[in-house]
C-alpha atoms as a PDB file:
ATOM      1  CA  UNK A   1      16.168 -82.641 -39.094  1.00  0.00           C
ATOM      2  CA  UNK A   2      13.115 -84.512 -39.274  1.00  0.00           C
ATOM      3  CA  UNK A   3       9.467 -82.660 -38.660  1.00  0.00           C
ATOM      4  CA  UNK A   4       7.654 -83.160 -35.327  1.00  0.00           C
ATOM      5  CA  UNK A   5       5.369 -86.239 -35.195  1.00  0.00           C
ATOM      6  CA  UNK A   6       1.891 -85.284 -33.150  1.00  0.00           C
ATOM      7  CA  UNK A   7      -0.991 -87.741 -32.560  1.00  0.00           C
ATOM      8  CA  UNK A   8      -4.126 -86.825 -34.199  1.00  0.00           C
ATOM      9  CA  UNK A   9      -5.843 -85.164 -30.947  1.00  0.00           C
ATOM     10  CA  UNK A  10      -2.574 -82.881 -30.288  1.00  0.00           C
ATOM     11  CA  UNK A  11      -3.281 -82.056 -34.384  1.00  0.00           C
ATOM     12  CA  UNK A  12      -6.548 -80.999 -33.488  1.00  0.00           C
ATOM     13  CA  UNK A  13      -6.099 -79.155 -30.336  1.00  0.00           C
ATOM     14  CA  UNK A  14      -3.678 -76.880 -32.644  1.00  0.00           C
ATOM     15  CA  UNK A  15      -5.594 -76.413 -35.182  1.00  0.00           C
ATOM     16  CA  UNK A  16      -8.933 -75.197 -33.089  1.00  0.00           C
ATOM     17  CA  UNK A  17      -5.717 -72.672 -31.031  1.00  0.00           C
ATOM     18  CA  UNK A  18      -4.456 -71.661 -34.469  1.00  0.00           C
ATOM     19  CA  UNK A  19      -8.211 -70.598 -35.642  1.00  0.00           C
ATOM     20  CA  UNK A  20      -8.119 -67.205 -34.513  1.00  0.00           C
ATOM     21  CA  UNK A  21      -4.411 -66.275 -35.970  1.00  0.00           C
ATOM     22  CA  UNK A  22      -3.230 -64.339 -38.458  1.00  0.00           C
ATOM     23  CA  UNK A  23      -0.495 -65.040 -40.746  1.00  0.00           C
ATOM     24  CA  UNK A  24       2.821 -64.110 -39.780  1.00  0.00           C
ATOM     25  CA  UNK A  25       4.967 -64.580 -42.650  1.00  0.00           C
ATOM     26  CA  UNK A  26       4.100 -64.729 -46.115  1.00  0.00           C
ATOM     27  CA  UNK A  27       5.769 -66.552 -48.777  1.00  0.00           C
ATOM     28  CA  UNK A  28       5.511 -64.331 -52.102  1.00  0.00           C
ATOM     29  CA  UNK A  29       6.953 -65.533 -55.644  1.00  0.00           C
ATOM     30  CA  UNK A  30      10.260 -66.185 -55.074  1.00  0.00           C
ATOM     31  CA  UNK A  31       9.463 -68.701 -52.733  1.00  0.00           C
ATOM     32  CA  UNK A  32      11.330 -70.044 -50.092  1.00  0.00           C
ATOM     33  CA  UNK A  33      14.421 -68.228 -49.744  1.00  0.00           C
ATOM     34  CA  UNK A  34      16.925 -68.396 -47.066  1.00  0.00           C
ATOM     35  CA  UNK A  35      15.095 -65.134 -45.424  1.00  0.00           C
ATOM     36  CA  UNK A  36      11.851 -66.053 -45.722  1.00  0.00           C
ATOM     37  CA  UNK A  37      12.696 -69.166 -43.600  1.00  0.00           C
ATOM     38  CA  UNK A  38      15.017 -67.058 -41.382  1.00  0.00           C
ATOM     39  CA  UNK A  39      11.799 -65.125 -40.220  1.00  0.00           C
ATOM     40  CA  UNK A  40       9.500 -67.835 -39.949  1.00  0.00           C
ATOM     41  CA  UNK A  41      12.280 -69.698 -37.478  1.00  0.00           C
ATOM     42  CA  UNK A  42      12.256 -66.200 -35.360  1.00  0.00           C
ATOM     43  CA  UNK A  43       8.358 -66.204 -35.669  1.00  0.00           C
ATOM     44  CA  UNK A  44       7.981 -70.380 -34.002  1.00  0.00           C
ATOM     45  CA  UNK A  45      10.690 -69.053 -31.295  1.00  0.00           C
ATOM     46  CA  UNK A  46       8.015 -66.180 -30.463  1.00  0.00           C
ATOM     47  CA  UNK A  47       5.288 -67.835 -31.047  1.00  0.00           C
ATOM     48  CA  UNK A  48       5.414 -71.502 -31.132  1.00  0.00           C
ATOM     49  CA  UNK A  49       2.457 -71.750 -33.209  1.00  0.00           C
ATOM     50  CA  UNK A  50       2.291 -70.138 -36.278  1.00  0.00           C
ATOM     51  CA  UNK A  51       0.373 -69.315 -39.786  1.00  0.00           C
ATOM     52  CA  UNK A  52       2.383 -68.934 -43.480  1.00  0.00           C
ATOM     53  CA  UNK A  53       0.699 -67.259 -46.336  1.00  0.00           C
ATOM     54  CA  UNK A  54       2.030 -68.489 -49.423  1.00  0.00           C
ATOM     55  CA  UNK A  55       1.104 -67.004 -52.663  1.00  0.00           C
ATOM     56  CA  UNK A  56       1.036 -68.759 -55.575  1.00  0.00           C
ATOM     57  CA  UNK A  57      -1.843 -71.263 -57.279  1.00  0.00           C
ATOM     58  CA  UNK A  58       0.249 -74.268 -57.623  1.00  0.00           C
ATOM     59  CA  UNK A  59      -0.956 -76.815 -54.791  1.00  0.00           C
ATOM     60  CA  UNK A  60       1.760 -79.366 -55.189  1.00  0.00           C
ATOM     61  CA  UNK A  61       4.745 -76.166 -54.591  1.00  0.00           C
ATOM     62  CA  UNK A  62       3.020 -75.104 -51.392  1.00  0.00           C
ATOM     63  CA  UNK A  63       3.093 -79.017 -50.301  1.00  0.00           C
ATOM     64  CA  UNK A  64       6.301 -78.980 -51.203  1.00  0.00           C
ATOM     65  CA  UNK A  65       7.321 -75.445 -49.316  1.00  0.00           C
ATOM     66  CA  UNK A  66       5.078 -76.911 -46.380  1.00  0.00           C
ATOM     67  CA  UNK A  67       7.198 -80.460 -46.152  1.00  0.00           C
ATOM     68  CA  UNK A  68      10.577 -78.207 -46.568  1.00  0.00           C
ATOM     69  CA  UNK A  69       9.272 -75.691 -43.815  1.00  0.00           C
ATOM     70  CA  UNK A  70       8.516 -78.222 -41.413  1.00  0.00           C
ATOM     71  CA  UNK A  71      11.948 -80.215 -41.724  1.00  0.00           C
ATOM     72  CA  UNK A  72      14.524 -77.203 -41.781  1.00  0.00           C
ATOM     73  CA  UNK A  73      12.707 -75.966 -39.474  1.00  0.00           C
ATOM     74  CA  UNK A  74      12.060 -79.381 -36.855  1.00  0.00           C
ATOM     75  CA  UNK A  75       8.693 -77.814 -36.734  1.00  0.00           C
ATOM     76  CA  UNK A  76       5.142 -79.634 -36.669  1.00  0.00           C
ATOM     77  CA  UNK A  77       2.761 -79.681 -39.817  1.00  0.00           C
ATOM     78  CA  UNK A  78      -0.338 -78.860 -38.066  1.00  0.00           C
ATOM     79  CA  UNK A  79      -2.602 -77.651 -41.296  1.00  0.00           C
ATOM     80  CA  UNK A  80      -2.123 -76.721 -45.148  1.00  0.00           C
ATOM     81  CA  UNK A  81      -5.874 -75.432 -46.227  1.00  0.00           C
ATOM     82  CA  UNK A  82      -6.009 -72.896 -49.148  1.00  0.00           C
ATOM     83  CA  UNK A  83      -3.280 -71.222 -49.521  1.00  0.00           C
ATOM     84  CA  UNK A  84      -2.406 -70.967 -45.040  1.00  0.00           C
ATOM     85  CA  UNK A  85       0.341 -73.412 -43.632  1.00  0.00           C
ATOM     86  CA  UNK A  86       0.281 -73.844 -39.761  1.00  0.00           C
ATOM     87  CA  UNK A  87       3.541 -74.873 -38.123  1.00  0.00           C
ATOM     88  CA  UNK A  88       4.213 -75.534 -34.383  1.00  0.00           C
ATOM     89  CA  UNK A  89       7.184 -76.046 -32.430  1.00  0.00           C
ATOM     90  CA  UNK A  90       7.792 -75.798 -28.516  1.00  0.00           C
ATOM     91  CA  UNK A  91       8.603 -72.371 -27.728  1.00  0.00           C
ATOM     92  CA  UNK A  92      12.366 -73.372 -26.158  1.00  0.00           C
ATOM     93  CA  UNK A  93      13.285 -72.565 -22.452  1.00  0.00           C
ATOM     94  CA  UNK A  94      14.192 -69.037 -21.835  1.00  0.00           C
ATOM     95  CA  UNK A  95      17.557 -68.969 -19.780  1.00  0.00           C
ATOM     96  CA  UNK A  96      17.306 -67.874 -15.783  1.00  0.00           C
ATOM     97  CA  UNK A  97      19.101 -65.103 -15.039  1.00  0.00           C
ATOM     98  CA  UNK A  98      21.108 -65.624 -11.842  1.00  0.00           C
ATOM     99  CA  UNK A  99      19.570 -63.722  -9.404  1.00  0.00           C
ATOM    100  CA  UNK A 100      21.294 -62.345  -5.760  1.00  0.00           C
ATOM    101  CA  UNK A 101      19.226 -63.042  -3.402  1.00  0.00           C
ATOM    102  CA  UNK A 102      21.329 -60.413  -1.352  1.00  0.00           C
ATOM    103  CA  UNK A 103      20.251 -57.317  -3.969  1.00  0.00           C
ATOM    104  CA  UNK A 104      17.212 -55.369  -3.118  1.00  0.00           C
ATOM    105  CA  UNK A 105      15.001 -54.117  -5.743  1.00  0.00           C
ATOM    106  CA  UNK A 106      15.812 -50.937  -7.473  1.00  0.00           C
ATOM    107  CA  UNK A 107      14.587 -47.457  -7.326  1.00  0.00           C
ATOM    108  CA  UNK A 108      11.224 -46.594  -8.924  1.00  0.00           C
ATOM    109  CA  UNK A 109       9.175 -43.704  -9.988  1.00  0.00           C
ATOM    110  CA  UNK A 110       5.905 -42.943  -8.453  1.00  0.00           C
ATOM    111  CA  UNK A 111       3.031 -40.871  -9.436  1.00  0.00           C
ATOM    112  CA  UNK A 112       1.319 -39.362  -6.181  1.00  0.00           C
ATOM    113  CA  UNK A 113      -1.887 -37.444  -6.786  1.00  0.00           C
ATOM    114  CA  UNK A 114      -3.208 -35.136  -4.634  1.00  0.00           C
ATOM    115  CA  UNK A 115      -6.734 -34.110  -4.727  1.00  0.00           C
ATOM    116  CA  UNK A 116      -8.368 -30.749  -3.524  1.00  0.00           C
ATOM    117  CA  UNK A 117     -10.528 -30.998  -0.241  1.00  0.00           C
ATOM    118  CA  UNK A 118     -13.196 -29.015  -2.772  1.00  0.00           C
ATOM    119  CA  UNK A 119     -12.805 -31.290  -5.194  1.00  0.00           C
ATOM    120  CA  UNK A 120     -13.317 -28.264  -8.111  1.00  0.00           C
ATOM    121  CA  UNK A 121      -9.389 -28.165  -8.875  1.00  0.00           C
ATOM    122  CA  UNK A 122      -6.879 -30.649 -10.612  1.00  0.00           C
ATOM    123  CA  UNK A 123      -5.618 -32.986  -8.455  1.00  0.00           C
ATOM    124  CA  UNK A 124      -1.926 -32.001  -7.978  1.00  0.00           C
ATOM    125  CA  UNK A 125       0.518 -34.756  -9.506  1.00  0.00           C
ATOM    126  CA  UNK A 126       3.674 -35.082  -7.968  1.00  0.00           C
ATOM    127  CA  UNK A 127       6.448 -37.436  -9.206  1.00  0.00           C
ATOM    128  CA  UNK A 128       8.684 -39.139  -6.503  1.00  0.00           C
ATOM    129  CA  UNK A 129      11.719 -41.254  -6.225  1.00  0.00           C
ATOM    130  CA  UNK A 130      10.594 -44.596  -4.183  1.00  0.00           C
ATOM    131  CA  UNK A 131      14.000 -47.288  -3.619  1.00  0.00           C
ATOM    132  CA  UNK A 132      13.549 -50.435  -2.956  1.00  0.00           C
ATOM    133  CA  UNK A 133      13.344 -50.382   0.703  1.00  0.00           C
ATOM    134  CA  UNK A 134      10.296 -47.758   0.837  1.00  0.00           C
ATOM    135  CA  UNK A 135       6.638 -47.387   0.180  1.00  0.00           C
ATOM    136  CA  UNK A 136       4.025 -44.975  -0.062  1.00  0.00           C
ATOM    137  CA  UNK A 137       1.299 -44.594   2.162  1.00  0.00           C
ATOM    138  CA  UNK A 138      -2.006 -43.735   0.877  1.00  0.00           C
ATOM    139  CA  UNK A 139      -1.480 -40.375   2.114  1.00  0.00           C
ATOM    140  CA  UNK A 140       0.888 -39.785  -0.050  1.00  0.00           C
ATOM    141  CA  UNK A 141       4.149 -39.854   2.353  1.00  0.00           C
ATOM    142  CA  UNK A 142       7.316 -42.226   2.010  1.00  0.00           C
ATOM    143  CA  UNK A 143       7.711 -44.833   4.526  1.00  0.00           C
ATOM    144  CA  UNK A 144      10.649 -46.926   4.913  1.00  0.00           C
ATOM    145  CA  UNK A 145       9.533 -50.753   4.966  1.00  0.00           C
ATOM    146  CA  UNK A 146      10.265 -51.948   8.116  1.00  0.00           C
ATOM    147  CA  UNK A 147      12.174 -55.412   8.530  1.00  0.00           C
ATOM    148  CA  UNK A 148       9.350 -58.009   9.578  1.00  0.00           C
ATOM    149  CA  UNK A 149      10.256 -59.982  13.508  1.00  0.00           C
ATOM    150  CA  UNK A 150       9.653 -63.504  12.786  1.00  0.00           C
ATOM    151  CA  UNK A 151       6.711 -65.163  15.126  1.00  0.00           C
ATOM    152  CA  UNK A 152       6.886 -65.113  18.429  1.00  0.00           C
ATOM    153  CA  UNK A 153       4.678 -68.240  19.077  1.00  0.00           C
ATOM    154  CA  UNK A 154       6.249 -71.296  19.510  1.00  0.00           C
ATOM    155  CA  UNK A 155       5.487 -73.637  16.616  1.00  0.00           C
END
């Protein structure tokens, strides 16, 4: 697959948002192997945008791992300074879950603290069972929500 072709402003734009990252996968002397490029696929589906360390003095083998990176991967070549690549690729579309719109939301825990009228003692923690119809007052007690009438005014 070929690489991901980016005007020079997009270029840029990634490069000033890549400034402040750290490298996430680091290529060490055996190269590029088939689980070195395994994790740095997982890291661009995380991530999007991404920096390799690759160790090694030979410029022309980390142009080459860059170029190789970049077109297994269908991933952007953003930067190659030093001895730091920095890929991009869109982060793909997480799938929606189907939602019921007929399910309420499930039961949660709840913390309730009670303080002391003195205010010398621990406040008394108390942990309580809330479902998805109910609320807690700031009292401290368990309402149950009530259904809201729709307007009365005339629209």
């Amino acid at each position: 697959m070929p690489a991901i072709q980016l005007t020079t402003a997009e270029r840029r734009a990634f490069r000033a948002d890549a400034h402040h990252l750290d490298p996430v996968v680091m290529i060490g002397g055996d190269g590029l192997t088939p689980a070195v490029t395994k994790e740095t696929d997982n890291a661009l589906k995380a991530h999007g945008l991404i920096k390799v360390r690759v160790l090694g003095d030979d410029r022309a083998k980390r142009e080459e791992v860059f170029a190789q990176l970049c077109d297994e991967l269908n991933a952007a070549p953003i930067q190659h300074i030093g001895k730091l690549l920095v890929l991009w690729r869109p982060i793909p579309e997480k799938e929606a879950v189907e939602s019921n719109e007929s399910r309420m939301p499930g039961p949660r825990e709840v913390k309730i603290l009670k303080f002391s009228k003195s205010g010398l003692r621990r406040p008394e923690i108390k942990k309580v069972q809330v479902m998805g119809n109910q609320r807690v007052t700031a009292g401290g007690l368990i309402k149950r929500a009530k259904k809201r009438s729709p307007s009365k005014k005339p629209a």
